[in-house]
Protein backbone atom coordinates (compact mmCIF):
# COMPACT_ATOMS: atom_id res chain seq x y z
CA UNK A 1 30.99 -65.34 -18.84
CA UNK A 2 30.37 -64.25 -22.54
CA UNK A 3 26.08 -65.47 -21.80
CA UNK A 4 26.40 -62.92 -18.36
CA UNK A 5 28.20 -60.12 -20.29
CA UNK A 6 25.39 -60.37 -22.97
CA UNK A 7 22.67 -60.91 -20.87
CA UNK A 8 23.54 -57.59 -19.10
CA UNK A 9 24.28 -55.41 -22.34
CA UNK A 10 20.77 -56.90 -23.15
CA UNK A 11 19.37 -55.54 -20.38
CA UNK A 12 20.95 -52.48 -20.78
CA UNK A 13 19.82 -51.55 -23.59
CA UNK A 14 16.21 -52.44 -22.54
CA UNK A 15 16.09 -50.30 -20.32
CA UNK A 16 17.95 -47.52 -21.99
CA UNK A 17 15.35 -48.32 -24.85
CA UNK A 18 12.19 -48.11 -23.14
CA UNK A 19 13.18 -44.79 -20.82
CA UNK A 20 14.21 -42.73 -24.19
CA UNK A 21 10.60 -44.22 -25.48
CA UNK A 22 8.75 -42.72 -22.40
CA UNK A 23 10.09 -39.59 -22.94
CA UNK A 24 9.98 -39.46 -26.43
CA UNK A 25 5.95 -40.16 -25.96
CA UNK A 26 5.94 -37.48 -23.40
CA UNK A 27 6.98 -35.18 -25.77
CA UNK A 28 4.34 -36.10 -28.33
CA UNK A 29 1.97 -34.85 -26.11
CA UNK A 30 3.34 -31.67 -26.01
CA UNK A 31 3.39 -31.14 -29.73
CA UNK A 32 0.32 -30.54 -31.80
CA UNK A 33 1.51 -31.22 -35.21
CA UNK A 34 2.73 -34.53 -35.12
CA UNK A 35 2.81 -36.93 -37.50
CA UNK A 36 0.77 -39.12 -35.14
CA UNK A 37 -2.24 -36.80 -35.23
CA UNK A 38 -2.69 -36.52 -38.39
CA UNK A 39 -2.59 -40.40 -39.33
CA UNK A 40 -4.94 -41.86 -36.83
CA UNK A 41 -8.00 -39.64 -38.19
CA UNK A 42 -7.43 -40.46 -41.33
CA UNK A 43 -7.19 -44.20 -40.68
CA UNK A 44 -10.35 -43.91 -39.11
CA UNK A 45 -12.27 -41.91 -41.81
CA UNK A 46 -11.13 -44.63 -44.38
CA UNK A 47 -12.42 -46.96 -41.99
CA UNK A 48 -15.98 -45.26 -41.70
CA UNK A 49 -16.14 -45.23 -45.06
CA UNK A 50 -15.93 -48.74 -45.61
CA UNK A 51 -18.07 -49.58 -43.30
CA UNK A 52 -20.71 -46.51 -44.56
CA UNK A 53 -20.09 -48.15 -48.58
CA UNK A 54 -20.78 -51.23 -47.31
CA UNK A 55 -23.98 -50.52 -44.39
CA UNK A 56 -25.67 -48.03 -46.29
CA UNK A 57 -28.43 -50.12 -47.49
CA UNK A 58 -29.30 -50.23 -43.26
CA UNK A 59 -30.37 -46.24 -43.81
CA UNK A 60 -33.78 -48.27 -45.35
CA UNK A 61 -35.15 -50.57 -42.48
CA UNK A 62 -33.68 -47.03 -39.91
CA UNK A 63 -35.65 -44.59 -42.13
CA UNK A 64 -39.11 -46.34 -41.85
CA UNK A 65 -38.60 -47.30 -38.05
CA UNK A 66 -37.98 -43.36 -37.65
CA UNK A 67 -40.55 -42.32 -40.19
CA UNK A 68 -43.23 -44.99 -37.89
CA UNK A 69 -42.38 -42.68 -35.31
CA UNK A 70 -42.65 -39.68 -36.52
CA UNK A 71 -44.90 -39.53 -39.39
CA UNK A 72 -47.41 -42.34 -37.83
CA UNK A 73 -47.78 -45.76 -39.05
CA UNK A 74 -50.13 -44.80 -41.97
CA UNK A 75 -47.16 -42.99 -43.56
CA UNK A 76 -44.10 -45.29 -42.13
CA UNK A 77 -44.34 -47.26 -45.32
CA UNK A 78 -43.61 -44.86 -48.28
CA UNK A 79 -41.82 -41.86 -46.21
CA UNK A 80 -39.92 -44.60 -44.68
CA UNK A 81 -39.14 -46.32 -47.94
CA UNK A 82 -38.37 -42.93 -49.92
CA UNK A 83 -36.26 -41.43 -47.37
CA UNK A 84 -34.32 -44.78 -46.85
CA UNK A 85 -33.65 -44.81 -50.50
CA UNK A 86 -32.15 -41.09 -50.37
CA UNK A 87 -30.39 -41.97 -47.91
CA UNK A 88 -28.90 -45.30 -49.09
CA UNK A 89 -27.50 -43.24 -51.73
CA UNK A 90 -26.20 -40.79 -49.88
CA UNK A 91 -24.47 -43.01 -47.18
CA UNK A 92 -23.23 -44.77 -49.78
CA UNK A 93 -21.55 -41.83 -52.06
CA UNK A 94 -20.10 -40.14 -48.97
CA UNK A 95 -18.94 -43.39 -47.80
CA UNK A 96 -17.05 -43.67 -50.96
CA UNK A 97 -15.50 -39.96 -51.27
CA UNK A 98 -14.14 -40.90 -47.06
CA UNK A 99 -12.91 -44.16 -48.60
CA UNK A 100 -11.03 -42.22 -51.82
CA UNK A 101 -10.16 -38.89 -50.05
CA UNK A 102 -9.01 -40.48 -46.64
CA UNK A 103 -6.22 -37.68 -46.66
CA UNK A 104 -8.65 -35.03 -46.74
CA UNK A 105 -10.21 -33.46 -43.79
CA UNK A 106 -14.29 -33.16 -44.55
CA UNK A 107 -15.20 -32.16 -41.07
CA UNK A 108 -13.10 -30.72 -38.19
CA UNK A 109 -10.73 -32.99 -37.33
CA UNK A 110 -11.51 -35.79 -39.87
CA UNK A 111 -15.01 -36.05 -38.18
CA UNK A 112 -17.83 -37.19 -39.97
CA UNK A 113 -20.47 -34.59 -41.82
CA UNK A 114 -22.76 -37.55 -41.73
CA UNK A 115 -25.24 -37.50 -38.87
CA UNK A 116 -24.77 -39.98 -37.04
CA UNK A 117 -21.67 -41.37 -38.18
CA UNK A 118 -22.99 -45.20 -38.60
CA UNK A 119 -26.31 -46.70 -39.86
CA UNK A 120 -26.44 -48.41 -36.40
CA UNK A 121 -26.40 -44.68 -34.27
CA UNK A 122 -28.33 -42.35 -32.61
CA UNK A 123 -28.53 -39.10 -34.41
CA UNK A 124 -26.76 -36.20 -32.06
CA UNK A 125 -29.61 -33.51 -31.25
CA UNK A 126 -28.60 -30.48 -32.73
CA UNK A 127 -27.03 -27.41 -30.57
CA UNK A 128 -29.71 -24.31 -30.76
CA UNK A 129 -27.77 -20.95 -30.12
CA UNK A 130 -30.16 -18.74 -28.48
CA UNK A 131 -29.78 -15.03 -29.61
């Protein structure tokens, strides 16, 4: 008797558990300034800037692949190799200030002022405002 009677309080509080939880979530959705929005962007900057301190070096190889076909394979080599190197450094640094100031907003919504994001991206096109 004692195994049903706690099986069923169990059970009971389950389900009492898991409704209050559904509404609860529904209610997150409602509010804007939760807790909850604020933390996942910030995990995820930290994130990208681990992986941007630690894949920066890739902005060399990317830079004279671009350069090759833009500039023309006579000047892949040193644009390639000078822009990589600029932006090795730069990858790098902002990786690190992501990594440090994870808190901190740089871009709307904890996005990334880097274009692209990764090493391993396609750069957005820009958005031209006609006038």
């Amino acid at each position: 008797m004692k195994k049903i009677l706690c099986a069923a309080v169990l059970g009971a509080t389950i389900l009492a558990g898991g409704s209050a939880f559904a509404q609860d979530s529904k209610a997150l959705d409602k509010q804007a300034n939760t807790p909850e929005t604020y933390v996942a962007p910030m995990g995820t900057q930290f994130v990208r800037g681990i992986v941007n301190m630690g894949t920066g070096w890739g902005e060399i190889p990317r830079q004279i692949v671009l350069s090759a076909e833009c500039d023309g394979a006579a000047l892949c080599a040193p644009y390639g190799l000078a822009r990589g190197t600029y932006m090795t450094v730069a990858r790098t640094f902002y990786g690190a200030m992501e990594t440090v100031f994870f808190f901190i907003p740089f871009g709307d919504n904890y996005d990334s002022a880097m274009n692209p994001a990764y090493v391993w991206q396609e750069a957005k096109a820009e958005k031209k405002v006609s006038k």
